[in-house]
Protein backbone atom coordinates (compact mmCIF):
# COMPACT_ATOMS: atom_id res chain seq x y z
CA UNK A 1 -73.49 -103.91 -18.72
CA UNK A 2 -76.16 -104.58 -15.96
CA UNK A 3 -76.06 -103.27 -13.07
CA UNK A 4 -75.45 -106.31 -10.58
CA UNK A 5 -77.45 -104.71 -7.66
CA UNK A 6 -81.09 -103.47 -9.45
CA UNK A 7 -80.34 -104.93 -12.88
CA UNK A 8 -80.36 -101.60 -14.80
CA UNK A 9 -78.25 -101.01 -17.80
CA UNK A 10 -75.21 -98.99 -16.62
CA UNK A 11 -74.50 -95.92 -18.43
CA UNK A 12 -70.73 -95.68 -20.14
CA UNK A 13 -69.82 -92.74 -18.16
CA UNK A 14 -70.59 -93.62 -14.49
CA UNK A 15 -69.19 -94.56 -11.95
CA UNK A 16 -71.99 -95.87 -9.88
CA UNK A 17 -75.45 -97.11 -11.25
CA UNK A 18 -77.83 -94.21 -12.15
CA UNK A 19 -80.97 -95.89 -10.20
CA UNK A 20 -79.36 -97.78 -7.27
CA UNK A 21 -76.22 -96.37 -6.51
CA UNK A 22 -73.89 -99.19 -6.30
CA UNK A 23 -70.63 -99.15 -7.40
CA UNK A 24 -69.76 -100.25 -11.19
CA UNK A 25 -66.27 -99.63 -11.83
CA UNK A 26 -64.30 -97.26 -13.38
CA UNK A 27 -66.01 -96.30 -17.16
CA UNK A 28 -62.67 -96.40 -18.60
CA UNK A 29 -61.73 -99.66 -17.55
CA UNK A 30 -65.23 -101.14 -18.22
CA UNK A 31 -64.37 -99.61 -21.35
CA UNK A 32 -61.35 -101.25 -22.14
CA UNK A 33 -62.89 -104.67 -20.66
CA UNK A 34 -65.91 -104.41 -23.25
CA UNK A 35 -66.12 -108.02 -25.44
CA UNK A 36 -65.36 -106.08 -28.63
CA UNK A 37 -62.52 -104.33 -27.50
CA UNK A 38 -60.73 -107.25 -25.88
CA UNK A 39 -61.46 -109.58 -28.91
CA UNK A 40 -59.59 -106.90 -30.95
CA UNK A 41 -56.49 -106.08 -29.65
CA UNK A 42 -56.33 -109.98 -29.05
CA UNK A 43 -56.45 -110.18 -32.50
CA UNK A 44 -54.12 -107.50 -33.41
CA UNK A 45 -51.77 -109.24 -30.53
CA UNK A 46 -52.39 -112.79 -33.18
CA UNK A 47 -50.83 -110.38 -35.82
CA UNK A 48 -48.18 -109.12 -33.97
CA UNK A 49 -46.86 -112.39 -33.18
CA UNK A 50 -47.11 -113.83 -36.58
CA UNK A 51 -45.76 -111.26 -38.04
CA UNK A 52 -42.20 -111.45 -35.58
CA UNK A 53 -42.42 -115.67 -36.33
CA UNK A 54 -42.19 -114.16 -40.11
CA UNK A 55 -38.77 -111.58 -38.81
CA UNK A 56 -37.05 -114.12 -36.44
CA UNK A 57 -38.06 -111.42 -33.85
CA UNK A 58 -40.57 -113.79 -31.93
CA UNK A 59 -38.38 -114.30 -28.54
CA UNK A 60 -37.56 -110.44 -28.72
CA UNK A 61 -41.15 -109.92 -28.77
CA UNK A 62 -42.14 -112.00 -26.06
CA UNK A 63 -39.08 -110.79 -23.94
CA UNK A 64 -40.40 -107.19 -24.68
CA UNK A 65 -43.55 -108.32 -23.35
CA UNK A 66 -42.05 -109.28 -20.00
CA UNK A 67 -40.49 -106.17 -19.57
CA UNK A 68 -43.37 -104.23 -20.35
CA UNK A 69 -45.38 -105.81 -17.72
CA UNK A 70 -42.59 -104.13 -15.08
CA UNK A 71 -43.50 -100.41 -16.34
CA UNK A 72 -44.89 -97.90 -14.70
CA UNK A 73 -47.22 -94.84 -15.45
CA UNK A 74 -45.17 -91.91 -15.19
CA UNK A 75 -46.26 -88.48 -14.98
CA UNK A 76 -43.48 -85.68 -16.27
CA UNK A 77 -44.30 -81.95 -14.98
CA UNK A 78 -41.76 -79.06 -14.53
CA UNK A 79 -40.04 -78.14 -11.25
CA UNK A 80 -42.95 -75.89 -10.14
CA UNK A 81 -45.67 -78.73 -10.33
CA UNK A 82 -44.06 -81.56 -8.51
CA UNK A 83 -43.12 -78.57 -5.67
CA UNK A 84 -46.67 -78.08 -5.30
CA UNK A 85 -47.92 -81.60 -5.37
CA UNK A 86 -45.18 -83.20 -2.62
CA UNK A 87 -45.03 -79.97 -0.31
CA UNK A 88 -48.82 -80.73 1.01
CA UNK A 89 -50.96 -83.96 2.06
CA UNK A 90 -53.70 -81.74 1.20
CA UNK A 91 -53.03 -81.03 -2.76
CA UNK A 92 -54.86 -83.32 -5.43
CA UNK A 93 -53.09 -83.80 -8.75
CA UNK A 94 -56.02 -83.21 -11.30
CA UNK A 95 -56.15 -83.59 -14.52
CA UNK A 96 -56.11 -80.75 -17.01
CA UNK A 97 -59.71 -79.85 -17.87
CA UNK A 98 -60.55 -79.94 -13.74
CA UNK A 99 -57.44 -77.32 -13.52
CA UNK A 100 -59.14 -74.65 -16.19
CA UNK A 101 -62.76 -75.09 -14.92
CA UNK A 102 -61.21 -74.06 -11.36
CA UNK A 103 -59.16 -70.75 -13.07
CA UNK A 104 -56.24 -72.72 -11.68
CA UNK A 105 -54.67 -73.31 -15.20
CA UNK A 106 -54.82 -71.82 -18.34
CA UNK A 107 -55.30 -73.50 -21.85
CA UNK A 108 -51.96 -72.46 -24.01
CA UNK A 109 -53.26 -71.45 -27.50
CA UNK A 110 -51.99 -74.07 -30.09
CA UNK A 111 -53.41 -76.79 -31.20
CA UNK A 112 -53.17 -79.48 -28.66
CA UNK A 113 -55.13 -77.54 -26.28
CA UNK A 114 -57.84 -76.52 -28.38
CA UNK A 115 -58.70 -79.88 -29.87
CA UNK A 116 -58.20 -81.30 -26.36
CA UNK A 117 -61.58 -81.16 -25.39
CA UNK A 118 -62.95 -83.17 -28.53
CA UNK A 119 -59.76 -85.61 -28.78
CA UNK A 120 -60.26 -86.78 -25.27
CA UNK A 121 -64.63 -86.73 -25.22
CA UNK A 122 -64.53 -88.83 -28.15
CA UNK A 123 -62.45 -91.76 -26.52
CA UNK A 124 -63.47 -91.30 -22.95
CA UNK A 125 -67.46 -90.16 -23.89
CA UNK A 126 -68.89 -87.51 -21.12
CA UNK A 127 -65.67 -88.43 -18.36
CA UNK A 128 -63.15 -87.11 -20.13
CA UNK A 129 -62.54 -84.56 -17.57
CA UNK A 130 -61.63 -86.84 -14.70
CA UNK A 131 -58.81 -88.51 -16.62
CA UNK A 132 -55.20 -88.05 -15.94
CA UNK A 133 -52.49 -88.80 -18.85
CA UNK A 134 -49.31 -90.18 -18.16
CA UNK A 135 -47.23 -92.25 -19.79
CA UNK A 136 -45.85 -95.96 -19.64
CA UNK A 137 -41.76 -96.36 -19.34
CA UNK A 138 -39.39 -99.03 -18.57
CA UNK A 139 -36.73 -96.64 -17.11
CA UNK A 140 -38.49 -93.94 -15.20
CA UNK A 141 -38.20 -90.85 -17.95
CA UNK A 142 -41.96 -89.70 -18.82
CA UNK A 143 -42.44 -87.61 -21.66
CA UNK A 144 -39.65 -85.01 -21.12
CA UNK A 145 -41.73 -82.41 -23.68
CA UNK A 146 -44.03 -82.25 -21.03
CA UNK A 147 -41.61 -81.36 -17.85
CA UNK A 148 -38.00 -81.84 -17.22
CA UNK A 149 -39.23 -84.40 -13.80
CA UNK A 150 -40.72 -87.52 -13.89
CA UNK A 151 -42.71 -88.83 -11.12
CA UNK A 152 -43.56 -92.50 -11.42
CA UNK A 153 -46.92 -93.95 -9.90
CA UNK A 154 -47.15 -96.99 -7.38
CA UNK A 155 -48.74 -99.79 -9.00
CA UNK A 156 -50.73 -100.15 -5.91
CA UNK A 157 -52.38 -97.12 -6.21
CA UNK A 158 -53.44 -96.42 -9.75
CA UNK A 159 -54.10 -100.71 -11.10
CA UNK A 160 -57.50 -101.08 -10.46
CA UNK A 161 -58.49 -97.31 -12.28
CA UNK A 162 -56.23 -97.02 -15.40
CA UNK A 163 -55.68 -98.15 -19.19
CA UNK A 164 -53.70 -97.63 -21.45
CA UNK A 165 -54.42 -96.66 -25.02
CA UNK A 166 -52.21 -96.63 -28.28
CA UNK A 167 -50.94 -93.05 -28.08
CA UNK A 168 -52.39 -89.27 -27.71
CA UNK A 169 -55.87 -89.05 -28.36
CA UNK A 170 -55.60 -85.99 -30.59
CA UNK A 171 -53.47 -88.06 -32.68
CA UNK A 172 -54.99 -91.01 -32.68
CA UNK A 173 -58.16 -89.01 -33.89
CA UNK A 174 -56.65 -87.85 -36.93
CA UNK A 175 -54.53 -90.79 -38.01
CA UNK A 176 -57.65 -92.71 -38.02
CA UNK A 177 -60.27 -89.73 -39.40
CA UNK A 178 -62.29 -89.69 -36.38
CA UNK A 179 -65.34 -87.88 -36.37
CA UNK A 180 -66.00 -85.86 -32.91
CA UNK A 181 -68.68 -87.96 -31.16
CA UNK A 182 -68.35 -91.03 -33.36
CA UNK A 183 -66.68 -94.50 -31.93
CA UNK A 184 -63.00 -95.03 -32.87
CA UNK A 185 -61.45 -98.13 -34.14
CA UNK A 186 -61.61 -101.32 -31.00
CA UNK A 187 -58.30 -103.16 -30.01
CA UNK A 188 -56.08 -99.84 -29.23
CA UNK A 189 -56.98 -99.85 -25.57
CA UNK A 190 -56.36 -102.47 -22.70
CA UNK A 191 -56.69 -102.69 -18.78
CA UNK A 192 -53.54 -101.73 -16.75
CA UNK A 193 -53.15 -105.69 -16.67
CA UNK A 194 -52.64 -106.23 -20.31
CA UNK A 195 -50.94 -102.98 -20.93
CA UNK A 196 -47.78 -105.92 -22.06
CA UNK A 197 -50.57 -107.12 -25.00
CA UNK A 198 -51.24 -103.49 -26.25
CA UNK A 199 -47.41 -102.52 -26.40
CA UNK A 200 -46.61 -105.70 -28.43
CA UNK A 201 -49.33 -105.25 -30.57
CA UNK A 202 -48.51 -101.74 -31.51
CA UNK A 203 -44.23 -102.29 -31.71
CA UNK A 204 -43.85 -105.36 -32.77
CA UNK A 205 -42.88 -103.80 -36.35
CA UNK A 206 -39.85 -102.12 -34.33
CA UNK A 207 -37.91 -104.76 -33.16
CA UNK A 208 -35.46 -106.32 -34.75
CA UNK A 209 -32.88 -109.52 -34.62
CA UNK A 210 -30.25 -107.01 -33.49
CA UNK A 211 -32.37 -105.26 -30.46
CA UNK A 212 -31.74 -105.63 -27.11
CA UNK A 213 -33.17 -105.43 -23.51
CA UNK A 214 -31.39 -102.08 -23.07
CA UNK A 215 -32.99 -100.86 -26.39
CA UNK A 216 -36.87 -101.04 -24.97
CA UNK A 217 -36.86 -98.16 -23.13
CA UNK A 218 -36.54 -95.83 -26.32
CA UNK A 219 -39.26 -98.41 -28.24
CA UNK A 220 -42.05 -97.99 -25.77
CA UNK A 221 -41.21 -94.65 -24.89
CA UNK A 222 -39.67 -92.50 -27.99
CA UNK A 223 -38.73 -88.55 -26.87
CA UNK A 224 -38.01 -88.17 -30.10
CA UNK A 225 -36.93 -84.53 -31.35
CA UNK A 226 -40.32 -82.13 -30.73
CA UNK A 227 -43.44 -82.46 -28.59
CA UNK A 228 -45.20 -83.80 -31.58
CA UNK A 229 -43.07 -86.90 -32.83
CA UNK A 230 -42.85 -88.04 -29.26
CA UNK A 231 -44.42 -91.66 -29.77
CA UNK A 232 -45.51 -93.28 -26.54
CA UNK A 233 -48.48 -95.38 -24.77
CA UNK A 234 -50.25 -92.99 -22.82
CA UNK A 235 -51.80 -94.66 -19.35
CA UNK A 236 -55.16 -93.04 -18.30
CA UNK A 237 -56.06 -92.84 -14.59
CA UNK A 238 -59.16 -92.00 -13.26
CA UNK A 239 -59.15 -89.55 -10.56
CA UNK A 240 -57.40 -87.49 -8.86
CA UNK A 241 -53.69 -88.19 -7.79
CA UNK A 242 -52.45 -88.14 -4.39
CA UNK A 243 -48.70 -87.45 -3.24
CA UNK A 244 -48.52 -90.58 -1.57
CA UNK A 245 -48.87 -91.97 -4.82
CA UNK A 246 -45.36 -91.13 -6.26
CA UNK A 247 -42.69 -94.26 -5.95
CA UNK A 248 -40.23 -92.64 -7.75
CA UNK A 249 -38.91 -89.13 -8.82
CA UNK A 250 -36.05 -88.64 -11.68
CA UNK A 251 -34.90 -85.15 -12.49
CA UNK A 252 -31.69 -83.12 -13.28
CA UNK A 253 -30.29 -80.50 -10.95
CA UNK A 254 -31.18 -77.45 -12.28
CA UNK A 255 -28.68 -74.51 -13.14
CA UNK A 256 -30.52 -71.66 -11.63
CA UNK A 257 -29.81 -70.80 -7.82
CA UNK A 258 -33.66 -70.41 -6.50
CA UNK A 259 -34.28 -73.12 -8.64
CA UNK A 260 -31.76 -75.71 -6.98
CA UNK A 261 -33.22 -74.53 -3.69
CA UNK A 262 -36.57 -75.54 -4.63
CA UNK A 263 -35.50 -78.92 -6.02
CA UNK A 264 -33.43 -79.50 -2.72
CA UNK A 265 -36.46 -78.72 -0.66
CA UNK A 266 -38.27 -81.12 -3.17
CA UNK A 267 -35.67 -83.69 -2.80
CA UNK A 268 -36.02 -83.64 1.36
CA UNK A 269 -39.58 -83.85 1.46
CA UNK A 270 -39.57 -86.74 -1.22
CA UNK A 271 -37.46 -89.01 1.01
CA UNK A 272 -39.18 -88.12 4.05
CA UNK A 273 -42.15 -89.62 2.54
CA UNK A 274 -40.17 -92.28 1.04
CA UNK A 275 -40.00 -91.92 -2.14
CA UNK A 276 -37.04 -92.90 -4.32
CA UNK A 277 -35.33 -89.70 -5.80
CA UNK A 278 -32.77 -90.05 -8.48
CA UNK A 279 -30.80 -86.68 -9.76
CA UNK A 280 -29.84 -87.36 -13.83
């Protein structure tokens, strides 16, 4: 890409040209808008939809397709985090690797969080650290391995900085024998905009005659029964997060005393703001 201002080639990491400073775009969606990519998953999209002509699934597909277009990123964090994020106009939500550089957070030691670091480099080179993972769902539940609540993001706020890519980067490394550094596969990433393409790409193979529209919650987004079967599209945001962000909050009541204080407290300042709060 050229910079449209001065003409100079735009490195894949910025966010503003290196010589003249104007703005060009968020790297990960410039990313995800790249010729090769886009030509691609367009193609594996072709496949998809041959392949459900071949199962009798085709309408399902498409109809999946609408409803994915209606999901949101959702971000799921214990009681503790989503206290701290609505309580203050003043608190950032940022991601991980911004957390540990500030002593704020500290990496658990398994091995998610120490192949983090080269997972997430190698498909978002140099800017890793500025992205925020959440995930895409039709019904409000993020990934529950990762926090009991669920805070879903207004479209508003995060469109014009996020994609969405195939599933976890660690995984995605090692089903496709990434090496650190090197350029992964193209066509497993998409703008926020054709987030519908990628998700019919990738599950076409699970629906069937039989399924349903109240089945395609659990397709795009499967809990499954530990942290590491969960299979979902994650949604990448660039930045950091601000409370006025959230939409929409989901969350059961919790057992513990202090605890349903908190989550009261939560629950009050949530609808002040306006935000949509839903106890499960």
């Amino acid at each position: 890409m050229k910079c449209r201002t001065c003409g100079a080639e735009v490195l894949l990491h910025v966010e503003r040209c290196h010589v003249c400073g104007d703005d060009v775009g968020f790297p990960n969606v410039r990313a995800a808008e790249s010729i090769d990519e886009a030509a691609a998953l367009e193609g594996r999209l072709d496949a998809a939809r041959t392949t459900a002509r071949a199962r009798g699934t085709a309408v399902i597909l498409e109809s999946f397709g609408s409803e994915v277009r209606k999901s949101h990123a959702v971000l799921a964090r214990p009681l503790g985090d989503v206290d701290a994020i609505v309580k203050s106009h003043n608190v950032l939500y940022v991601s991980f690797h911004s957390q540990v550089r500030a002593g704020a957070r500290i990496p658990e030691n398994n091995d998610w969080d120490r192949g983090r670091c080269a997972a997430e480099s190698t498909i978002h080179p140099i800017y890793y650290d500025k992205i925020n993972y959440t995930a895409l769902s039709l019904d409000g539940f993020g990934v529950l391995w990762w926090g009991e609540y669920s805070m879903s993001l207004k479209e508003l706020h995060i469109a014009n900085r996020a994609t969405v890519f195939e599933e976890n980067p660690f995984l995605f490394c090692a089903r496709h024998r990434i090496i650190a550094g090197k350029r992964g596969p193209f066509g497993y990433r998409a703008t926020w905009r054709r987030r519908s393409d990628l998700a019919m790409a990738k599950l076409a193979h699970k629906l069937k005659p039989s399924t349903e529209p109240k089945d395609y919650p659990s397709i795009l987004l499967d809990q499954a029964t530990s942290r590491g079967d969960a299979d979902f599209i994650e949604c990448h945001v660039y930045g950091p997060m601000h409370p006025q962000s959230l939409e929409r909050v989901v969350g059961p009541k919790p057992k513990a005393r202090h605890d349903r204080i908190i989550w009261k407290s939560v629950c009050d300042a949530l609808r002040k703001a306006g935000v949509i709060v839903e106890e499960v």
